[in-house]
C-alpha atoms as a PDB file:
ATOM      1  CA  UNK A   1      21.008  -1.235  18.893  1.00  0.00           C
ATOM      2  CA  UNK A   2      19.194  -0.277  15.589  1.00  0.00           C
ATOM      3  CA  UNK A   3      15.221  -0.606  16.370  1.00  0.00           C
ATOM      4  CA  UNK A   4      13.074  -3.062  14.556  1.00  0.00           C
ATOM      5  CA  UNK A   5      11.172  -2.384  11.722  1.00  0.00           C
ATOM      6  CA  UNK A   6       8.229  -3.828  10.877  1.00  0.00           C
ATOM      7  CA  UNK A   7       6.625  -3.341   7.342  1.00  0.00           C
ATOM      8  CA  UNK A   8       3.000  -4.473   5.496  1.00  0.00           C
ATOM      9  CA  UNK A   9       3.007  -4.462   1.787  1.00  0.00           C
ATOM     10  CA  UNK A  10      -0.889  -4.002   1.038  1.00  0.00           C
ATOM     11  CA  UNK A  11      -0.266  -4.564  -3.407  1.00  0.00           C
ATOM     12  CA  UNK A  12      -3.509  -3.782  -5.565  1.00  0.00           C
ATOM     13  CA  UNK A  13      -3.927  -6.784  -8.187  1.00  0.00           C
ATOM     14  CA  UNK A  14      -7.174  -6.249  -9.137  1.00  0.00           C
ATOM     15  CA  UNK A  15      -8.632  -5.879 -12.626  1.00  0.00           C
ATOM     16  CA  UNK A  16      -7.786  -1.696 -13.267  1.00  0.00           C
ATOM     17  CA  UNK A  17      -4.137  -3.041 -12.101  1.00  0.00           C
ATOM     18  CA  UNK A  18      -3.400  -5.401 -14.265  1.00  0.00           C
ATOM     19  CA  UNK A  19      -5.406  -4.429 -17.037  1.00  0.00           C
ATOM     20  CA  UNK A  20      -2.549  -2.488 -18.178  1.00  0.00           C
ATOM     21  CA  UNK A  21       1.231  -4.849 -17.545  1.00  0.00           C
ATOM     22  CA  UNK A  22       3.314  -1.537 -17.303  1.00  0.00           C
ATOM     23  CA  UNK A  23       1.177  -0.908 -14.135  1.00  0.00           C
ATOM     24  CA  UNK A  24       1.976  -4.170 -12.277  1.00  0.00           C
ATOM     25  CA  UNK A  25       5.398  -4.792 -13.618  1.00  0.00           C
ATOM     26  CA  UNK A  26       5.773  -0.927 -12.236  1.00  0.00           C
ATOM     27  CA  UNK A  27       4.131  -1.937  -8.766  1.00  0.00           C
ATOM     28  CA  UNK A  28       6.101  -5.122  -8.518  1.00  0.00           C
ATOM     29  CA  UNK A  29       9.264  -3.623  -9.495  1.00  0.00           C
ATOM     30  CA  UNK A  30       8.726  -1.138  -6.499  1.00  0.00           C
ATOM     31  CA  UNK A  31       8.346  -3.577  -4.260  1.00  0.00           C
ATOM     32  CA  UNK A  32      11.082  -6.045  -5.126  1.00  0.00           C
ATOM     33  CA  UNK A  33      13.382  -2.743  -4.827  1.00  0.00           C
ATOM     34  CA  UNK A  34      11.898  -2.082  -1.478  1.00  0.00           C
ATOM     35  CA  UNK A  35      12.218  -6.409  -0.322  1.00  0.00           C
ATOM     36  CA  UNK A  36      15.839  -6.431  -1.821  1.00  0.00           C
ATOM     37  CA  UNK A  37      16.905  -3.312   0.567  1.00  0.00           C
ATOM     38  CA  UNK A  38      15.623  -5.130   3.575  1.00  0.00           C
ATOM     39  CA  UNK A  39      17.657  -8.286   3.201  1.00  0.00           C
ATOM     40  CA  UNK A  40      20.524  -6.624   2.124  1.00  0.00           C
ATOM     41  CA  UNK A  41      20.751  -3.951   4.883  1.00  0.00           C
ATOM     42  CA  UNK A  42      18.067  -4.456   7.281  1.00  0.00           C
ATOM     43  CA  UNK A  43      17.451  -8.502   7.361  1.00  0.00           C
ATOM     44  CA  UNK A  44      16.171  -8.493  10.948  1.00  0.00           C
ATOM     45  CA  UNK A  45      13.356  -6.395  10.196  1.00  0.00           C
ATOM     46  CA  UNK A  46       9.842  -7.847   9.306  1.00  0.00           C
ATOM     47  CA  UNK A  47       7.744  -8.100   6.266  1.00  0.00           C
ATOM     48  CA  UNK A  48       4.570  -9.053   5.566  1.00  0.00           C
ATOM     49  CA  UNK A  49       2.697  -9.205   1.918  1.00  0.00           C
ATOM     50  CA  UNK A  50      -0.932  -8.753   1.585  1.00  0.00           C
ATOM     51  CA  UNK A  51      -2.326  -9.050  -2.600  1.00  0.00           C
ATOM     52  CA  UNK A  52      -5.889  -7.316  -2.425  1.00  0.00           C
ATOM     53  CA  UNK A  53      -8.184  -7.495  -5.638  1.00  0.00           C
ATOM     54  CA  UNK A  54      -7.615 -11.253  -5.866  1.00  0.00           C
ATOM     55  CA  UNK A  55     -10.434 -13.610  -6.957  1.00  0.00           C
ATOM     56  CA  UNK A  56      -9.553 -15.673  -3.523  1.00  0.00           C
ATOM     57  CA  UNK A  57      -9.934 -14.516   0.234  1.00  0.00           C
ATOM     58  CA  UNK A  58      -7.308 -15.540   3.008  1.00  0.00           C
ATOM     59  CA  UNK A  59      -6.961 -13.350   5.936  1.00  0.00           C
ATOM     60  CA  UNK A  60      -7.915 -13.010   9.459  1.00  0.00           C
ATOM     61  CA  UNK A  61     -11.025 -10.915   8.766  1.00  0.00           C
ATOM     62  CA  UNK A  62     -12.399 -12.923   6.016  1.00  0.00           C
ATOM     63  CA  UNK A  63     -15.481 -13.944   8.032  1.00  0.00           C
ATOM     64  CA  UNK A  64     -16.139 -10.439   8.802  1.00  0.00           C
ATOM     65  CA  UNK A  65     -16.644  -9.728   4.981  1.00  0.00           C
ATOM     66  CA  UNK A  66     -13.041  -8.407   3.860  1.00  0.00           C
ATOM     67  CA  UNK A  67     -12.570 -10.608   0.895  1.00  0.00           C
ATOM     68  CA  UNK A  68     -10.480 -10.432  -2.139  1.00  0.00           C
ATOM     69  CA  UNK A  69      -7.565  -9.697   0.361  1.00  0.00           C
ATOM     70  CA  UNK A  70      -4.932 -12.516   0.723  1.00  0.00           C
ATOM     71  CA  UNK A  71      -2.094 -12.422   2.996  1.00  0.00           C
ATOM     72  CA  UNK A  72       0.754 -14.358   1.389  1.00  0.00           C
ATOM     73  CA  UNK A  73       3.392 -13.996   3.695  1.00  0.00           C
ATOM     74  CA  UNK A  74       2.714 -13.017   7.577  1.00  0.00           C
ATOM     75  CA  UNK A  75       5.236 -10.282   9.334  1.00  0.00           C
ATOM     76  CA  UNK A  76       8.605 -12.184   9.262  1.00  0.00           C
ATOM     77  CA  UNK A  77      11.735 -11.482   8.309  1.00  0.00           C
ATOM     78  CA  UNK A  78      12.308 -11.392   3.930  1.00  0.00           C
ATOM     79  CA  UNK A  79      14.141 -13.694   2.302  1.00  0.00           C
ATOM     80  CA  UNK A  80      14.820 -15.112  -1.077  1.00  0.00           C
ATOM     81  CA  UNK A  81      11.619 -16.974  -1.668  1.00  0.00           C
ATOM     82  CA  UNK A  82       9.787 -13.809  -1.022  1.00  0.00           C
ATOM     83  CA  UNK A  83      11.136 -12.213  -4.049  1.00  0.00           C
ATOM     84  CA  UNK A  84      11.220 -15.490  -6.019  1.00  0.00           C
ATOM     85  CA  UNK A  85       7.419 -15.141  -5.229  1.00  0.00           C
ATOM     86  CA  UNK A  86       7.052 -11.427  -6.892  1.00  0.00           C
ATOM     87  CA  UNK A  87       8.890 -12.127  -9.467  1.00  0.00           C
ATOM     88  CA  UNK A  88       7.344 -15.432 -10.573  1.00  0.00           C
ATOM     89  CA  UNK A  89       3.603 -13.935  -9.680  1.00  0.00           C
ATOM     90  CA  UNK A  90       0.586 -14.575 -12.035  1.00  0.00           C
ATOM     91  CA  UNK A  91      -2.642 -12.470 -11.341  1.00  0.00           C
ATOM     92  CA  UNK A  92      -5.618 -13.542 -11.078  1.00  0.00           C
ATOM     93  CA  UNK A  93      -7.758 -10.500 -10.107  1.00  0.00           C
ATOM     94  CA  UNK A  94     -11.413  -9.444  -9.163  1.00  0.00           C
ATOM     95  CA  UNK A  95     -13.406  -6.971 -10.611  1.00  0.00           C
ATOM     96  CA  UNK A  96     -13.074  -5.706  -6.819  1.00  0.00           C
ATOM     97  CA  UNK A  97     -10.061  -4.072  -5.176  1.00  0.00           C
ATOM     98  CA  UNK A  98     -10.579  -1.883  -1.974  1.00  0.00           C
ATOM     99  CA  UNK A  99      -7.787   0.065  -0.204  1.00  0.00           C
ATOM    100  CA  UNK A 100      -9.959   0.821   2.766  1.00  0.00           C
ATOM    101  CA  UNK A 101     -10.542  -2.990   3.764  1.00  0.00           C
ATOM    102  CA  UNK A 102      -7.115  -3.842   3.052  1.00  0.00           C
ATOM    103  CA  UNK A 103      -5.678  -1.073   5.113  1.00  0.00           C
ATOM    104  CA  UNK A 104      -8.372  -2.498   7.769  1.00  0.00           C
ATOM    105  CA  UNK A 105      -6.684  -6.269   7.800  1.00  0.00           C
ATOM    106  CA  UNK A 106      -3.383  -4.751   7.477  1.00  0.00           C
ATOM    107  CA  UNK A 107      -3.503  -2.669  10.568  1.00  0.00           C
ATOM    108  CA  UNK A 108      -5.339  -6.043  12.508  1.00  0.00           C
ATOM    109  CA  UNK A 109      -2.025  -7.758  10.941  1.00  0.00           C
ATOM    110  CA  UNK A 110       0.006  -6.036  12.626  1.00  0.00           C
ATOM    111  CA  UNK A 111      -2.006  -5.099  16.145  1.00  0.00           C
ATOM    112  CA  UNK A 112      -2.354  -9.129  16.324  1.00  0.00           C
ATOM    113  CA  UNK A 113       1.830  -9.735  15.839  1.00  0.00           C
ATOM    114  CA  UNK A 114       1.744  -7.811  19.388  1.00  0.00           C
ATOM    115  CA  UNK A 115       4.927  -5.831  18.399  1.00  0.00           C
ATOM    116  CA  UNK A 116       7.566  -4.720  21.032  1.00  0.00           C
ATOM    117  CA  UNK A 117       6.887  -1.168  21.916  1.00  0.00           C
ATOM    118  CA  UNK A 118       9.881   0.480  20.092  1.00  0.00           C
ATOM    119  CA  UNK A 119       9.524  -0.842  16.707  1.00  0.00           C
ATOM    120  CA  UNK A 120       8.668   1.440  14.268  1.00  0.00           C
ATOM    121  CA  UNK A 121       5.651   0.261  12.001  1.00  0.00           C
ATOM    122  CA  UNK A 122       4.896   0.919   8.463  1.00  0.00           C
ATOM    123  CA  UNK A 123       2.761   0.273   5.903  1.00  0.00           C
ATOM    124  CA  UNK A 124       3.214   0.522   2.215  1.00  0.00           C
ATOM    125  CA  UNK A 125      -0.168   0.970   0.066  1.00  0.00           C
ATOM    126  CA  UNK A 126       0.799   0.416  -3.916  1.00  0.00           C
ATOM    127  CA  UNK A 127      -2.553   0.611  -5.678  1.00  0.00           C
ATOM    128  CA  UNK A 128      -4.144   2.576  -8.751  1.00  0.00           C
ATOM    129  CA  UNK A 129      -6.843   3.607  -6.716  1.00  0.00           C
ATOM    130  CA  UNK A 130      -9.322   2.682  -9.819  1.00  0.00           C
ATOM    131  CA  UNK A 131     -12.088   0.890  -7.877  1.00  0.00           C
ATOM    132  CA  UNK A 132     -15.335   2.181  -5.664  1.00  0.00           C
ATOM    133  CA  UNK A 133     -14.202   2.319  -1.958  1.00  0.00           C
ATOM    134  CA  UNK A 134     -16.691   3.145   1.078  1.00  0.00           C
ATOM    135  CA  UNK A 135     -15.673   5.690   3.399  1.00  0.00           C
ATOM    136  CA  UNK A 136     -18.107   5.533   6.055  1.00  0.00           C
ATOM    137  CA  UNK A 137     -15.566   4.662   8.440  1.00  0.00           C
ATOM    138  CA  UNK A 138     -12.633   6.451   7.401  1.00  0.00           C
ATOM    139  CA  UNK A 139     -12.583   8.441  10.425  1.00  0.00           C
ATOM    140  CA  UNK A 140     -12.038   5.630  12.737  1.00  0.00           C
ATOM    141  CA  UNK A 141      -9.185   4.125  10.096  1.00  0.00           C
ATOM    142  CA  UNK A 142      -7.345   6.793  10.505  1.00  0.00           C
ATOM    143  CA  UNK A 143      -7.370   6.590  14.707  1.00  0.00           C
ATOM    144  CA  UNK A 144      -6.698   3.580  14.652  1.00  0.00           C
ATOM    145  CA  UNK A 145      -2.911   4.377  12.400  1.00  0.00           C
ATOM    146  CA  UNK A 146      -2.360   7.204  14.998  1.00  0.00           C
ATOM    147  CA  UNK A 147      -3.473   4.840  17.807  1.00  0.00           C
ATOM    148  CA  UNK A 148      -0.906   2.331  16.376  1.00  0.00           C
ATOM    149  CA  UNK A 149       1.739   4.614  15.788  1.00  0.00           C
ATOM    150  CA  UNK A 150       1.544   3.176  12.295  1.00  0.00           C
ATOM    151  CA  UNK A 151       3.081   5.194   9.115  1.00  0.00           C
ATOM    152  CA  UNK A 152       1.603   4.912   5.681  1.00  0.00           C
ATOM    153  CA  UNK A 153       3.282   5.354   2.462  1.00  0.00           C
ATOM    154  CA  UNK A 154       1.418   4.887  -0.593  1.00  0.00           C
ATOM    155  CA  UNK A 155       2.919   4.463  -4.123  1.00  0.00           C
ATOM    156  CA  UNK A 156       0.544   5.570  -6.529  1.00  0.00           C
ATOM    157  CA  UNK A 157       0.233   3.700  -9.704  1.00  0.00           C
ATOM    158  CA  UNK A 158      -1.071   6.391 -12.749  1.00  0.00           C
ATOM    159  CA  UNK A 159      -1.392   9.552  -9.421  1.00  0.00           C
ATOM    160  CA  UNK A 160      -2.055  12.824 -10.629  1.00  0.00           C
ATOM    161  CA  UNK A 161       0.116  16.124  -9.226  1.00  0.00           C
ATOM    162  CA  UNK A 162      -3.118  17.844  -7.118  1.00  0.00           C
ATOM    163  CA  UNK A 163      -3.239  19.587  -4.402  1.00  0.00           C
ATOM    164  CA  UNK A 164      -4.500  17.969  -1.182  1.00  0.00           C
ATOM    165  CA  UNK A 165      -7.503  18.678  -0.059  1.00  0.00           C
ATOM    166  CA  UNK A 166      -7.735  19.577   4.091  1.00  0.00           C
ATOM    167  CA  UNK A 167     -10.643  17.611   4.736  1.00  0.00           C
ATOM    168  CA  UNK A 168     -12.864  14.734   3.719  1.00  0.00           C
ATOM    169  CA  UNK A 169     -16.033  17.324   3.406  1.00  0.00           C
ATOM    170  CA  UNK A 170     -13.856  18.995   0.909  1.00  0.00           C
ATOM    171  CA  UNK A 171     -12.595  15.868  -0.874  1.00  0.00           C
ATOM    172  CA  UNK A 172     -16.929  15.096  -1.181  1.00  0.00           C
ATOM    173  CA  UNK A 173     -17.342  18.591  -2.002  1.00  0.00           C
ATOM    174  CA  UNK A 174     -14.587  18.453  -5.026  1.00  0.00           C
ATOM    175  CA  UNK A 175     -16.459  15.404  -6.222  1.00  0.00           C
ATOM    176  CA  UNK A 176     -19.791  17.132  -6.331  1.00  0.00           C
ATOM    177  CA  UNK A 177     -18.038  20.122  -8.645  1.00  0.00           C
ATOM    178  CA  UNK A 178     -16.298  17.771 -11.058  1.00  0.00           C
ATOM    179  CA  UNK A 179     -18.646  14.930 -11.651  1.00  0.00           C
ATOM    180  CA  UNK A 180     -20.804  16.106 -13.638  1.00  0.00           C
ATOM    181  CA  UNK A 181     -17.830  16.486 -16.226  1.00  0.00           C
ATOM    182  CA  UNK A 182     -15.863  13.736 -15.927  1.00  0.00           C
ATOM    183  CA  UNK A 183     -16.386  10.239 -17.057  1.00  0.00           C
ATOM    184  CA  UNK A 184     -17.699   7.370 -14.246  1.00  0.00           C
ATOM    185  CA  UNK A 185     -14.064   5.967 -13.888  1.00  0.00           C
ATOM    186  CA  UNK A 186     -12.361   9.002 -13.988  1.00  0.00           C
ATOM    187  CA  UNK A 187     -14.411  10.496 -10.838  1.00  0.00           C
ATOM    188  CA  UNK A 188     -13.638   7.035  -8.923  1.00  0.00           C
ATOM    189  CA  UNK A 189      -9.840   7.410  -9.442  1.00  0.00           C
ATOM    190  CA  UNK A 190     -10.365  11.222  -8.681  1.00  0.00           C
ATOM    191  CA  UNK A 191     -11.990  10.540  -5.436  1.00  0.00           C
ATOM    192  CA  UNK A 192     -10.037   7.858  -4.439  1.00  0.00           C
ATOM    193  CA  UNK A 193      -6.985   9.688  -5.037  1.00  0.00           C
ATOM    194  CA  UNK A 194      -7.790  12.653  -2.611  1.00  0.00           C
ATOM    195  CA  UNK A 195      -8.754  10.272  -0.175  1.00  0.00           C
ATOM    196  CA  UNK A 196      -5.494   8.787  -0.140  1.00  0.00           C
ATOM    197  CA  UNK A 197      -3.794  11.768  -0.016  1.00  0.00           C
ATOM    198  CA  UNK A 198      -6.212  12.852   2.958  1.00  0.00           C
ATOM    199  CA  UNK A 199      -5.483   9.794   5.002  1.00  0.00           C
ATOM    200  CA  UNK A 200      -1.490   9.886   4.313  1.00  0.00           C
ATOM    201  CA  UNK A 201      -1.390  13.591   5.162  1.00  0.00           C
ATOM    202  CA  UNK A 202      -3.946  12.744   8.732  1.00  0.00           C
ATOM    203  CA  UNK A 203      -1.130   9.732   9.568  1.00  0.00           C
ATOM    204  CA  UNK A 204       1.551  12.178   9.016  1.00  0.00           C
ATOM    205  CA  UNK A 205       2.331   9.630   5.694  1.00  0.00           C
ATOM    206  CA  UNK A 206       3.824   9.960   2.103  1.00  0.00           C
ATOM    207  CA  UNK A 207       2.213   9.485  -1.585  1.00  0.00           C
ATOM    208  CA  UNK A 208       4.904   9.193  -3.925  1.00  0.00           C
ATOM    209  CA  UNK A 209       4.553   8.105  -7.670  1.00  0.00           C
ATOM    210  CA  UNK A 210       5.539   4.864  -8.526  1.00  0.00           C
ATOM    211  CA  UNK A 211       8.332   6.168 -11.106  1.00  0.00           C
ATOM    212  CA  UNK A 212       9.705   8.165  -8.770  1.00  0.00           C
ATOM    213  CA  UNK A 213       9.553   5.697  -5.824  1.00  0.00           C
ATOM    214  CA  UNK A 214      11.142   2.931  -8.195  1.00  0.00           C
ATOM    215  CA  UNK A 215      13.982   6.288  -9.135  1.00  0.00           C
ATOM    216  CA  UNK A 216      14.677   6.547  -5.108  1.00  0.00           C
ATOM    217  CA  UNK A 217      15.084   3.124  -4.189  1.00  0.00           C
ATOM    218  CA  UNK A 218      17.356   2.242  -7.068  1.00  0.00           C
ATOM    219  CA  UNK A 219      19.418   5.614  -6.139  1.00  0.00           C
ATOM    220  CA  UNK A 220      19.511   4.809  -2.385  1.00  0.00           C
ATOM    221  CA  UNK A 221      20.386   0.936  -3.298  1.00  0.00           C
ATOM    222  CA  UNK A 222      22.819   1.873  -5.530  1.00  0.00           C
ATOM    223  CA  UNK A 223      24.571   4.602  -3.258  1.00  0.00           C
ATOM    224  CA  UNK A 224      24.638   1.969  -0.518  1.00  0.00           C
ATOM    225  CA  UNK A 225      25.990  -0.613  -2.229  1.00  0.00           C
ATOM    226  CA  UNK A 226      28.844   1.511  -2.993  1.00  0.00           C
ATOM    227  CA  UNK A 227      29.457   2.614   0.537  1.00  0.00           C
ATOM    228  CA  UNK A 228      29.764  -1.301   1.698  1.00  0.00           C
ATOM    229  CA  UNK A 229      33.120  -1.880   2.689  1.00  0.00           C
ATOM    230  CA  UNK A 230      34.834  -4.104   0.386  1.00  0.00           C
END
């Protein structure tokens, strides 16, 4: 018997996001590709969507101060109103959009479905990485993913080809060397990028560029389509 997969899909639509439509329709695209797989080959699996950067706040941490996160659909298996939903969406985004308190309710998400042991766990961050995050707690983020056994694979919206840095003292230290060159919004999507890259690489996760990611999923689609027997 195949084991159970259960996926979050955390989707930044806050203002740097959908500022620019390529960047959405990019994001979106991703994630449609990503929804259409699962009911086509893997319809037992589960799937949650979580928007962050929205003007409104619905989740289960909301009264511990994670706003402008709103889970749309809990873990449950995808169907055809959950793409409908994508493909129909309208943003309506905050000036605000943090990664590190949506990974929080994401990873509560899932440690509150109480999960059979065996499933395998993911979750996919799609974001821009364009606004100020806190990182005061990182550390404890990341146990938590290990603690879970949860994978992270983020799709990065406008990512830059760097090298990862080995450590969050050398992702600060980076900062310190290049901000003083470097535009305000350029040092934010700096920083937040090597985060990102720090905290898939500590979870033993994957940053892919959008393009690419959407190039993958269309190949693998594709390729399995044609393999169904006929």
């Amino acid at each position: 018997m195949a084991t159970k997969e259960a996926i979050v899909i955390l989707l930044d639509v806050g203002a740097s996001m959908t500022r620019r439509q390529d960047s959405i329709e990019w994001a979106i695209k991703a994630m449609t590709l990503l929804i259409q797989q699962k009911i086509l080959f893997k319809p037992k699996d589960d799937v949650s969507l979580i928007l962050f950067g929205t003007k409104e706040t619905k989740n289960q941490l909301e009264d511990k101060g994670y706003t402008n996160i709103c889970v749309v659909r809990d873990l449950e298996q995808p169907d055809i109103e959950l793409l409908r939903y994508l493909q129909q969406f309208t943003p309506d985004p905050s000036e605000q959009s943090d990664y590190i308190d949506a990974l929080v309710v994401s990873l509560d998400l899932i440690l509150q479905k109480r999960l059979p042991a065996k499933s395998q766990k993911r979750v996919f961050l799609v974001t821009d990485a364009a606004s100020h995050v806190e990182t005061d707690n990182l550390d404890k983020l990341i146990e938590k993913f290990v603690q879970l056994g949860v994978k992270l694979n983020v799709i990065g919206v406008g990512f830059s080809d760097q090298d990862e840095p080995t450590s969050l003292s050398e992702i600060k230290q980076e900062i310190s060397d290049d901000s003083d060159n470097s535009s305000p919004e350029k040092v934010t999507c700096e920083r937040n990028q090597k985060i990102i890259r720090y905290i898939a690489e500590s979870v033993h996760g994957a940053v892919v560029p959008v393009t690419q990611a959407i190039e993958m999923m269309s190949y693998f689609r594709s390729k399995s389509v044609s393999q169904r027997p006929t």
